[in-house]
Protein backbone atom coordinates (compact mmCIF):
# COMPACT_ATOMS: atom_id res chain seq x y z
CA UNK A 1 25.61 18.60 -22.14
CA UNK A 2 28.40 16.02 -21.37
CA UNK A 3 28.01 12.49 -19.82
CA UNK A 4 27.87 13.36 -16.38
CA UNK A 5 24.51 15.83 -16.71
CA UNK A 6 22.82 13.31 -18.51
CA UNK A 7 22.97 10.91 -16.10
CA UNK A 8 22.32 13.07 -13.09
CA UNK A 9 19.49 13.89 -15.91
CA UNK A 10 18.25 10.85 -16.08
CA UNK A 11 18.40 10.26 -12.72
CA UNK A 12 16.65 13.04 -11.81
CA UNK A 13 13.53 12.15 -14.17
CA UNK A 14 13.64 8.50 -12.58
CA UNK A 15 13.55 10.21 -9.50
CA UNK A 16 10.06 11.78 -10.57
CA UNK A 17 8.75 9.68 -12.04
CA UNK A 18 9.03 6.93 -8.96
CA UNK A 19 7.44 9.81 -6.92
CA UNK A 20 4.44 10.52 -9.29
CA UNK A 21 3.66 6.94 -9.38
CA UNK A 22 3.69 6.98 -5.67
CA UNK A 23 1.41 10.11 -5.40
CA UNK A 24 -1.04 8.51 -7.61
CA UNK A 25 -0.93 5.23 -5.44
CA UNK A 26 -1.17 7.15 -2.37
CA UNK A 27 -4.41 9.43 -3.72
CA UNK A 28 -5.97 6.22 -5.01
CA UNK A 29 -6.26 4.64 -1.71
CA UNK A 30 -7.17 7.76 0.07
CA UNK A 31 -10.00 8.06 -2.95
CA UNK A 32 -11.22 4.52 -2.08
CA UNK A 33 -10.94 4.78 1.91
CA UNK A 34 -7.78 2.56 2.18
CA UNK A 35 -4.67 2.13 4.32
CA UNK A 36 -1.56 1.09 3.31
CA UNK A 37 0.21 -0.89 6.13
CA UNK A 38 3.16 -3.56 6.68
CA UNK A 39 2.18 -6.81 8.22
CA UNK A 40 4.12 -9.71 9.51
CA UNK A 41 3.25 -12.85 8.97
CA UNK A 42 4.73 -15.73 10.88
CA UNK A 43 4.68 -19.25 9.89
CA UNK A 44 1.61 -20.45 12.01
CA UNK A 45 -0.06 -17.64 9.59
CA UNK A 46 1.44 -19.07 6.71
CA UNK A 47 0.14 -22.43 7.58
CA UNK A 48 -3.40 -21.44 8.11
CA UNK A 49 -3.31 -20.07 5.14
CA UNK A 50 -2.16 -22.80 3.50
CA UNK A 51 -5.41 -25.03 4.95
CA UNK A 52 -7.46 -22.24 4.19
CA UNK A 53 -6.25 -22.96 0.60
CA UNK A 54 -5.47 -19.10 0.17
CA UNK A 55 -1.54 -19.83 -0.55
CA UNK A 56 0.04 -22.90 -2.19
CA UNK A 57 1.79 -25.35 -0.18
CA UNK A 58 5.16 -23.99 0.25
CA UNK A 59 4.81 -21.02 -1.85
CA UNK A 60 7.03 -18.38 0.42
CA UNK A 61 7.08 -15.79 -2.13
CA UNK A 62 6.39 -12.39 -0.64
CA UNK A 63 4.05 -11.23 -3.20
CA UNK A 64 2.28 -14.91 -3.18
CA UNK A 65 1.90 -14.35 1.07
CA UNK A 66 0.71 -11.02 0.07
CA UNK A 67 -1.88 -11.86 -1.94
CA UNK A 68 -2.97 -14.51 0.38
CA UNK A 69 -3.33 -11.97 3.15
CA UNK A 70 -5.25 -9.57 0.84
CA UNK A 71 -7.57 -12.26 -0.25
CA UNK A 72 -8.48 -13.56 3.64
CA UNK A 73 -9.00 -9.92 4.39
CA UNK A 74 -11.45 -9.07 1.58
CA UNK A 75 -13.28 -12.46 3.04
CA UNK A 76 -13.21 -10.91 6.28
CA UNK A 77 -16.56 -8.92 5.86
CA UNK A 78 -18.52 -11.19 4.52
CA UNK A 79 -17.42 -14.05 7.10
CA UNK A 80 -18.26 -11.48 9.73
CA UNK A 81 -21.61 -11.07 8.56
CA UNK A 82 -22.38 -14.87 8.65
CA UNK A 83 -21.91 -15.22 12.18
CA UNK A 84 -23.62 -11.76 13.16
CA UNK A 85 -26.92 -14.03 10.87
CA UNK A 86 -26.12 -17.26 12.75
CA UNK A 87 -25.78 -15.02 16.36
CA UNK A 88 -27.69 -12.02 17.03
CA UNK A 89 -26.04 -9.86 19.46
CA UNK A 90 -29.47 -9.81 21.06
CA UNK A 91 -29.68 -13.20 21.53
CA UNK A 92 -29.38 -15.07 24.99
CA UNK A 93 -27.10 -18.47 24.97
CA UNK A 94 -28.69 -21.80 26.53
């Protein structure tokens, strides 16, 4: 084997193994019933999140935005469920 297989040998295996670990990603979210999707967040986002206290004042870090965005999300439910308590759909306004 000279120098030039084992590279194309190594970069073949790399190649693999960056594809495994994104088959196993992909199955996991399928196995849990989620959806991997690209967002854009724009700095009126980035400021509410800030006051929501979700991101650190001028933390602009992608992963740190991220995060932030994942976090309000999993809130989501749960602040959806307050106001369906505090509203009934059934309910008549004054």
């Amino acid at each position: 084997m000279n120098m030039g297989d084992a590279m194309t040998h190594s970069s073949t295996c790399d190649t693999r193994e960056l594809a495994r670990g994104r088959s196993e990603a992909y199955r996991e979210r399928r196995r849990h019933g989620r959806v991997l999707v690209t967002v854009e967040v724009g700095p009126y986002q980035v400021a509410a999140l800030e006051r929501l206290a979700l991101l650190d004042v001028g933390d602009r870090e992608k992963t740190s935005i991220a995060t932030a965005v994942t976090r309000f999300l999993e809130a989501a439910p749960h602040l959806s469920a307050m106001g369906d308590a505090l509203w009934p759909e059934g309910e008549e306004e004054d």
